[in-house]
Protein backbone atom coordinates (compact mmCIF):
# COMPACT_ATOMS: atom_id res chain seq x y z
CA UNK A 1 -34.48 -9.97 4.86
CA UNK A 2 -32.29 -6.84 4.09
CA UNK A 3 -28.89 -7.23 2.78
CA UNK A 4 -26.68 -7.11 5.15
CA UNK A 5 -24.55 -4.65 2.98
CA UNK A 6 -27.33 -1.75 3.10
CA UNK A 7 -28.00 -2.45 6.70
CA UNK A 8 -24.86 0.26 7.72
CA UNK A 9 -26.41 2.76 4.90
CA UNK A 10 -30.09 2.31 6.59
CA UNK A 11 -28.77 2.92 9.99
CA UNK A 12 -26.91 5.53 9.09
CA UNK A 13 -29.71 7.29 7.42
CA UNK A 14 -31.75 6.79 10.48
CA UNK A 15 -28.98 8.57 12.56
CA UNK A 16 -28.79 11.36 9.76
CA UNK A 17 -32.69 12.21 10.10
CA UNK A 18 -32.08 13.40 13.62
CA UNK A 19 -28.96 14.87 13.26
CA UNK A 20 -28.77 19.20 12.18
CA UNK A 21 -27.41 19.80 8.85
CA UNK A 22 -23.71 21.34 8.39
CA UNK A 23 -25.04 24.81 7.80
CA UNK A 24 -26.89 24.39 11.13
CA UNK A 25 -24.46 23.10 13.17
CA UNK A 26 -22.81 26.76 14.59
CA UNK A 27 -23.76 27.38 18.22
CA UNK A 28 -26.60 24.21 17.97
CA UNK A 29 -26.07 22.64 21.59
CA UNK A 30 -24.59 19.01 21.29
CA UNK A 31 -26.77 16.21 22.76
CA UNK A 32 -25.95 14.96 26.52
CA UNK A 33 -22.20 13.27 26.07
CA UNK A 34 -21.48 14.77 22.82
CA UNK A 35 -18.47 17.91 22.44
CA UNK A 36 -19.78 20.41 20.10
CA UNK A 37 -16.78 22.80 18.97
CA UNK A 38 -17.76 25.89 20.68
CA UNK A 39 -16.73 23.56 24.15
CA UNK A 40 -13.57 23.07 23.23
CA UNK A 41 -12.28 26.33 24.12
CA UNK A 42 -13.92 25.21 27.91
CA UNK A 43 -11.77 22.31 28.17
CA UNK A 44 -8.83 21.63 30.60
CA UNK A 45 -5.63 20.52 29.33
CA UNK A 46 -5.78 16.79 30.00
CA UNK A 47 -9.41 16.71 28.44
CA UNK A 48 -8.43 18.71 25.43
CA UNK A 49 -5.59 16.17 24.67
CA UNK A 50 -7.53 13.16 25.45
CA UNK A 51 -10.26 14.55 22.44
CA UNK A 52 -7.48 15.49 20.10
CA UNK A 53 -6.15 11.80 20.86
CA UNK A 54 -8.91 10.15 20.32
CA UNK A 55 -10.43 12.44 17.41
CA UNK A 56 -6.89 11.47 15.77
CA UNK A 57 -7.72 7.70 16.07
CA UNK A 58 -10.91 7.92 14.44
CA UNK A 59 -9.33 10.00 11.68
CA UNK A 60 -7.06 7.51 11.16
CA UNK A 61 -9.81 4.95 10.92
CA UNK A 62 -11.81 7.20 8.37
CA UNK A 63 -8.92 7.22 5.99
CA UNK A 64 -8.49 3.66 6.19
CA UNK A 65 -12.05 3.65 5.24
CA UNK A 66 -11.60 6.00 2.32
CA UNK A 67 -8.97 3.67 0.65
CA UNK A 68 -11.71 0.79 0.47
CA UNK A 69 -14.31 3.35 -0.41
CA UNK A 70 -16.69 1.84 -3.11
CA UNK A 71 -16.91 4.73 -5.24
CA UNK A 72 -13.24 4.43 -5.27
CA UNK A 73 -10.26 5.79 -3.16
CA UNK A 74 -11.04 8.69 -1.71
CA UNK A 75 -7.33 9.90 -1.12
CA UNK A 76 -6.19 9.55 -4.76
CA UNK A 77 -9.38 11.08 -5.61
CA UNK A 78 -8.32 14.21 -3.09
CA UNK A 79 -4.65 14.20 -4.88
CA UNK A 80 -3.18 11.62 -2.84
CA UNK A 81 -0.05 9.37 -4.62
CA UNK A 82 0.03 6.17 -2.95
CA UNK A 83 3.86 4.99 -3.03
CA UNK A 84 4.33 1.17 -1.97
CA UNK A 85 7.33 -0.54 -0.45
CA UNK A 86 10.16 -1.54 -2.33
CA UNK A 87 10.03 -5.55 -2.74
CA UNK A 88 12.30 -6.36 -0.39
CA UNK A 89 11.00 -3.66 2.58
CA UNK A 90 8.43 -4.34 4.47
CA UNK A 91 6.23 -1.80 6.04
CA UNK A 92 2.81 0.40 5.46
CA UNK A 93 2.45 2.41 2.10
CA UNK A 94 2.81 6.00 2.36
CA UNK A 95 0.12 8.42 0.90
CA UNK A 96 1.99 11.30 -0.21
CA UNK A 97 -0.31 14.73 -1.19
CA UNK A 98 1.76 17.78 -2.04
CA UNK A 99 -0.09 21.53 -2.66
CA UNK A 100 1.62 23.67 -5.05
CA UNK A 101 2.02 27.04 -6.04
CA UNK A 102 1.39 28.72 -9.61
CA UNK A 103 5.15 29.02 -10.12
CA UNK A 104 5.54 25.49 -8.98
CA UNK A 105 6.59 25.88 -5.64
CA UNK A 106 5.81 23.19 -2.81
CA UNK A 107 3.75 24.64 -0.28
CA UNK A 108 2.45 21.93 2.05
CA UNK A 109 3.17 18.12 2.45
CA UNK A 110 0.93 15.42 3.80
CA UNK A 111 2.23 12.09 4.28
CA UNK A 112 -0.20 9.23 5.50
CA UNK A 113 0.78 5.77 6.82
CA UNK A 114 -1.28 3.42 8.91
CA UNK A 115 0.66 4.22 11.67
CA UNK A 116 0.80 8.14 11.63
CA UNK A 117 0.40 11.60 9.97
CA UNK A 118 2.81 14.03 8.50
CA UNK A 119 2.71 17.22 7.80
CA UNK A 120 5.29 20.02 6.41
CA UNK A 121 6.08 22.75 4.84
CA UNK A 122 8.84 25.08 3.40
CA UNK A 123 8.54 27.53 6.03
CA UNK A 124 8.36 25.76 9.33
CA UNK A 125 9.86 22.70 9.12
CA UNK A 126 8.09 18.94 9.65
CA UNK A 127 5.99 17.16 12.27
CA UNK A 128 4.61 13.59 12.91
CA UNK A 129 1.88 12.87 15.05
CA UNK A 130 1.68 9.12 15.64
CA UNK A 131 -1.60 7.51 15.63
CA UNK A 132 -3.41 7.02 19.32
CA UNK A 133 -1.10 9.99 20.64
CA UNK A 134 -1.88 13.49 20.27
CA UNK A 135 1.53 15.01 20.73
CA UNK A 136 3.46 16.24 17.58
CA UNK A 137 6.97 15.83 17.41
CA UNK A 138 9.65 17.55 15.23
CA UNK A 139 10.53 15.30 12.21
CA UNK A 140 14.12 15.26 10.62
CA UNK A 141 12.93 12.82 7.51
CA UNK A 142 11.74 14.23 4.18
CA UNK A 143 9.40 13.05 2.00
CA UNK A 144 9.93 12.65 -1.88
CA UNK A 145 8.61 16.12 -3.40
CA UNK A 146 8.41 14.15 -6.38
CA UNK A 147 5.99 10.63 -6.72
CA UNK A 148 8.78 8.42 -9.18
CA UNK A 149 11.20 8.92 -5.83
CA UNK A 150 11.23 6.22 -3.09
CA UNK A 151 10.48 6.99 -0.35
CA UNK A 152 12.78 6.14 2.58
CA UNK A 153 10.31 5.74 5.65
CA UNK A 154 7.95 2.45 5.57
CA UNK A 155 7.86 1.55 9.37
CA UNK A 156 7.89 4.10 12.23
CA UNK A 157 11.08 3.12 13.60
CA UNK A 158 12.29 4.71 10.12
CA UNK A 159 11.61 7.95 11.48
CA UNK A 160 13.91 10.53 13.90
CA UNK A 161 11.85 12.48 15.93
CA UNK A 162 12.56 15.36 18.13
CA UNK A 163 10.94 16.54 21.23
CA UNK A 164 9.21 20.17 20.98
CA UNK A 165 10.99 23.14 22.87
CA UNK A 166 8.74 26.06 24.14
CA UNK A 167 8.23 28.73 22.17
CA UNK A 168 9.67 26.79 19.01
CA UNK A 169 7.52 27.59 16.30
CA UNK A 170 5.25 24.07 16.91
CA UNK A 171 2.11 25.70 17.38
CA UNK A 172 2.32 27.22 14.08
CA UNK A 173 2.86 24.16 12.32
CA UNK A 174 0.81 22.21 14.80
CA UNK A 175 -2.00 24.73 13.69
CA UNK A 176 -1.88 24.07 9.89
CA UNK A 177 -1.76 20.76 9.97
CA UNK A 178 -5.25 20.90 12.07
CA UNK A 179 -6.90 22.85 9.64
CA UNK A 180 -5.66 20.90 6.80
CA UNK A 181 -7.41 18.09 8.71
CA UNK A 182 -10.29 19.88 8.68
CA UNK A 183 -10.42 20.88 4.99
CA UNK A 184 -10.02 17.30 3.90
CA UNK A 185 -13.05 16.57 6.54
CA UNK A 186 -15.33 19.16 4.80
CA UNK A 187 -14.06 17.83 1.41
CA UNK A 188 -15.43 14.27 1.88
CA UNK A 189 -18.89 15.40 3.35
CA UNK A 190 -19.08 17.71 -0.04
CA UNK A 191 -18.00 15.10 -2.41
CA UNK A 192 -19.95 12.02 -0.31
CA UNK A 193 -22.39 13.82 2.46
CA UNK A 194 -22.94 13.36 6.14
CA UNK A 195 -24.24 9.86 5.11
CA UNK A 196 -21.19 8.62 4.03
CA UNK A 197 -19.10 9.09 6.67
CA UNK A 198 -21.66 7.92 9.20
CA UNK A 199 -21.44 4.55 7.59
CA UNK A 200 -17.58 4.54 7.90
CA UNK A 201 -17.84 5.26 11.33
CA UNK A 202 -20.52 2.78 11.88
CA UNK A 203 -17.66 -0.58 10.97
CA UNK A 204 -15.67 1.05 13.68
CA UNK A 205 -15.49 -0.77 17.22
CA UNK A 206 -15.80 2.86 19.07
CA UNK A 207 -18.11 5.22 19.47
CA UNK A 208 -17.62 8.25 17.26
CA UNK A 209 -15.71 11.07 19.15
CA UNK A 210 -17.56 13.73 18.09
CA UNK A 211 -20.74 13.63 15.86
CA UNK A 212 -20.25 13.38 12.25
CA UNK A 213 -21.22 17.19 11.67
CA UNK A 214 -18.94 18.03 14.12
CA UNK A 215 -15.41 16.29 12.51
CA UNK A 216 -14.34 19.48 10.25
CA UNK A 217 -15.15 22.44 12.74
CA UNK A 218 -14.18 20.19 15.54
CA UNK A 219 -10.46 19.72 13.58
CA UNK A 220 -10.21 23.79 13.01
CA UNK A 221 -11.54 24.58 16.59
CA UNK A 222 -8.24 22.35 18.10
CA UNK A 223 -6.39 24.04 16.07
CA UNK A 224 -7.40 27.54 17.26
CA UNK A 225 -6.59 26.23 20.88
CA UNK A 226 -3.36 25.06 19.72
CA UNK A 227 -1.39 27.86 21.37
CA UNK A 228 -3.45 27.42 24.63
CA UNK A 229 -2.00 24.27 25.51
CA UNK A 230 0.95 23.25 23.54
């Protein structure tokens, strides 16, 4: 009988055999009731939001997934910090990855809890995008910009969030924080391959949103649309 623990791998190669590599993936046609990127751009508003939504949820399951990864956590491996709560909080740990300059400057920000996704930088300010929603939302918290700081949020109710105004710089952010999505997408199918994240996505309860190939240039695609629709 096969071990149940290579039974995901198996089925995952079986799904990879049919599937078009990366570097074949631009204009291909998606199969009947998949979303290639080059449909987004077709895409009403309500449907647009209701892939982004659900897109987001499977990210968040994927990372989840990368923690437990067996050739070890994929987040600290990326330059994640994982910062746990104080004794006597209780809450989710926050994965903290900060992107510096040469001179030493902070750039960007990524914060990661179970229950949401933050992104910032010295420019334009901070958003959160809470998990099974799809609309960002102005953040007043900081993160620590250094790891031996604690950090003050834990639990989402930690957080003060403000609505978006038109025309208030959002889509910029909104856009970065896509692509950054998408460049840690293309990172784990270069460090682990297609395979990889098939089997993460084969533990989860849904279907995949998009096909594995798909993730990354489905990520950066949003974000070009960003202005579109925000």
């Amino acid at each position: 009988m096969l071990n149940e623990t290579l039974m995901p791998y198996f089925a995952a190669m079986a799904i990879v055999n049919q599937s078009a590599p990366l570097a074949d993936t631009v204009g291909v046609k998606a199969k009947k009731g998949e979303i290639a990127p080059n449909q987004i751009a077709h895409l009403h508003y309500g449907a647009m939001l209701q892939l982004g939504q659900k897109l987001f949820d499977q990210q968040c399951w994927c990372w989840g997934r990368d923690i437990k990864s067996p050739q070890g956590n994929l987040l600290c491996q990326y330059g994640f910090v994982r910062l746990k709560p104080l004794p006597d909080q209780h809450g989710s740990s926050l994965y903290l990855w900060r992107d510096f300059s040469d001179d030493g400057a902070l750039r960007r920000m990524v914060g990661l809890w179970g229950f949401g996704f933050y992104y910032a930088t010295p420019q334009h300010g901070a958003l959160f995008l809470r998990r099974f929603e799809f609309q960002p939302r102005w953040v007043f918290n900081t993160l620590p910009t250094h790891t031996l700081q604690a950090s003050p949020i834990w639990r989402p109710d930690q957080l003060t969030l403000y609505a978006r105004q038109p025309n208030d710089g959002m889509a910029v952010l909104f856009k970065q924080a896509l692509t950054w999505l998408a460049e840690y997408e293309a990172w784990v199918v270069q460090q682990r391959g297609h395979v990889y994240r098939h089997i993460s996505l084969s533990q989860w309860l849904h279907r995949p949103v998009v096909p594995v190939r798909y993730i990354a240039a489905s990520w950066r695609e949003l974000g070009a649309r960003v202005t579109s629709w925000l």
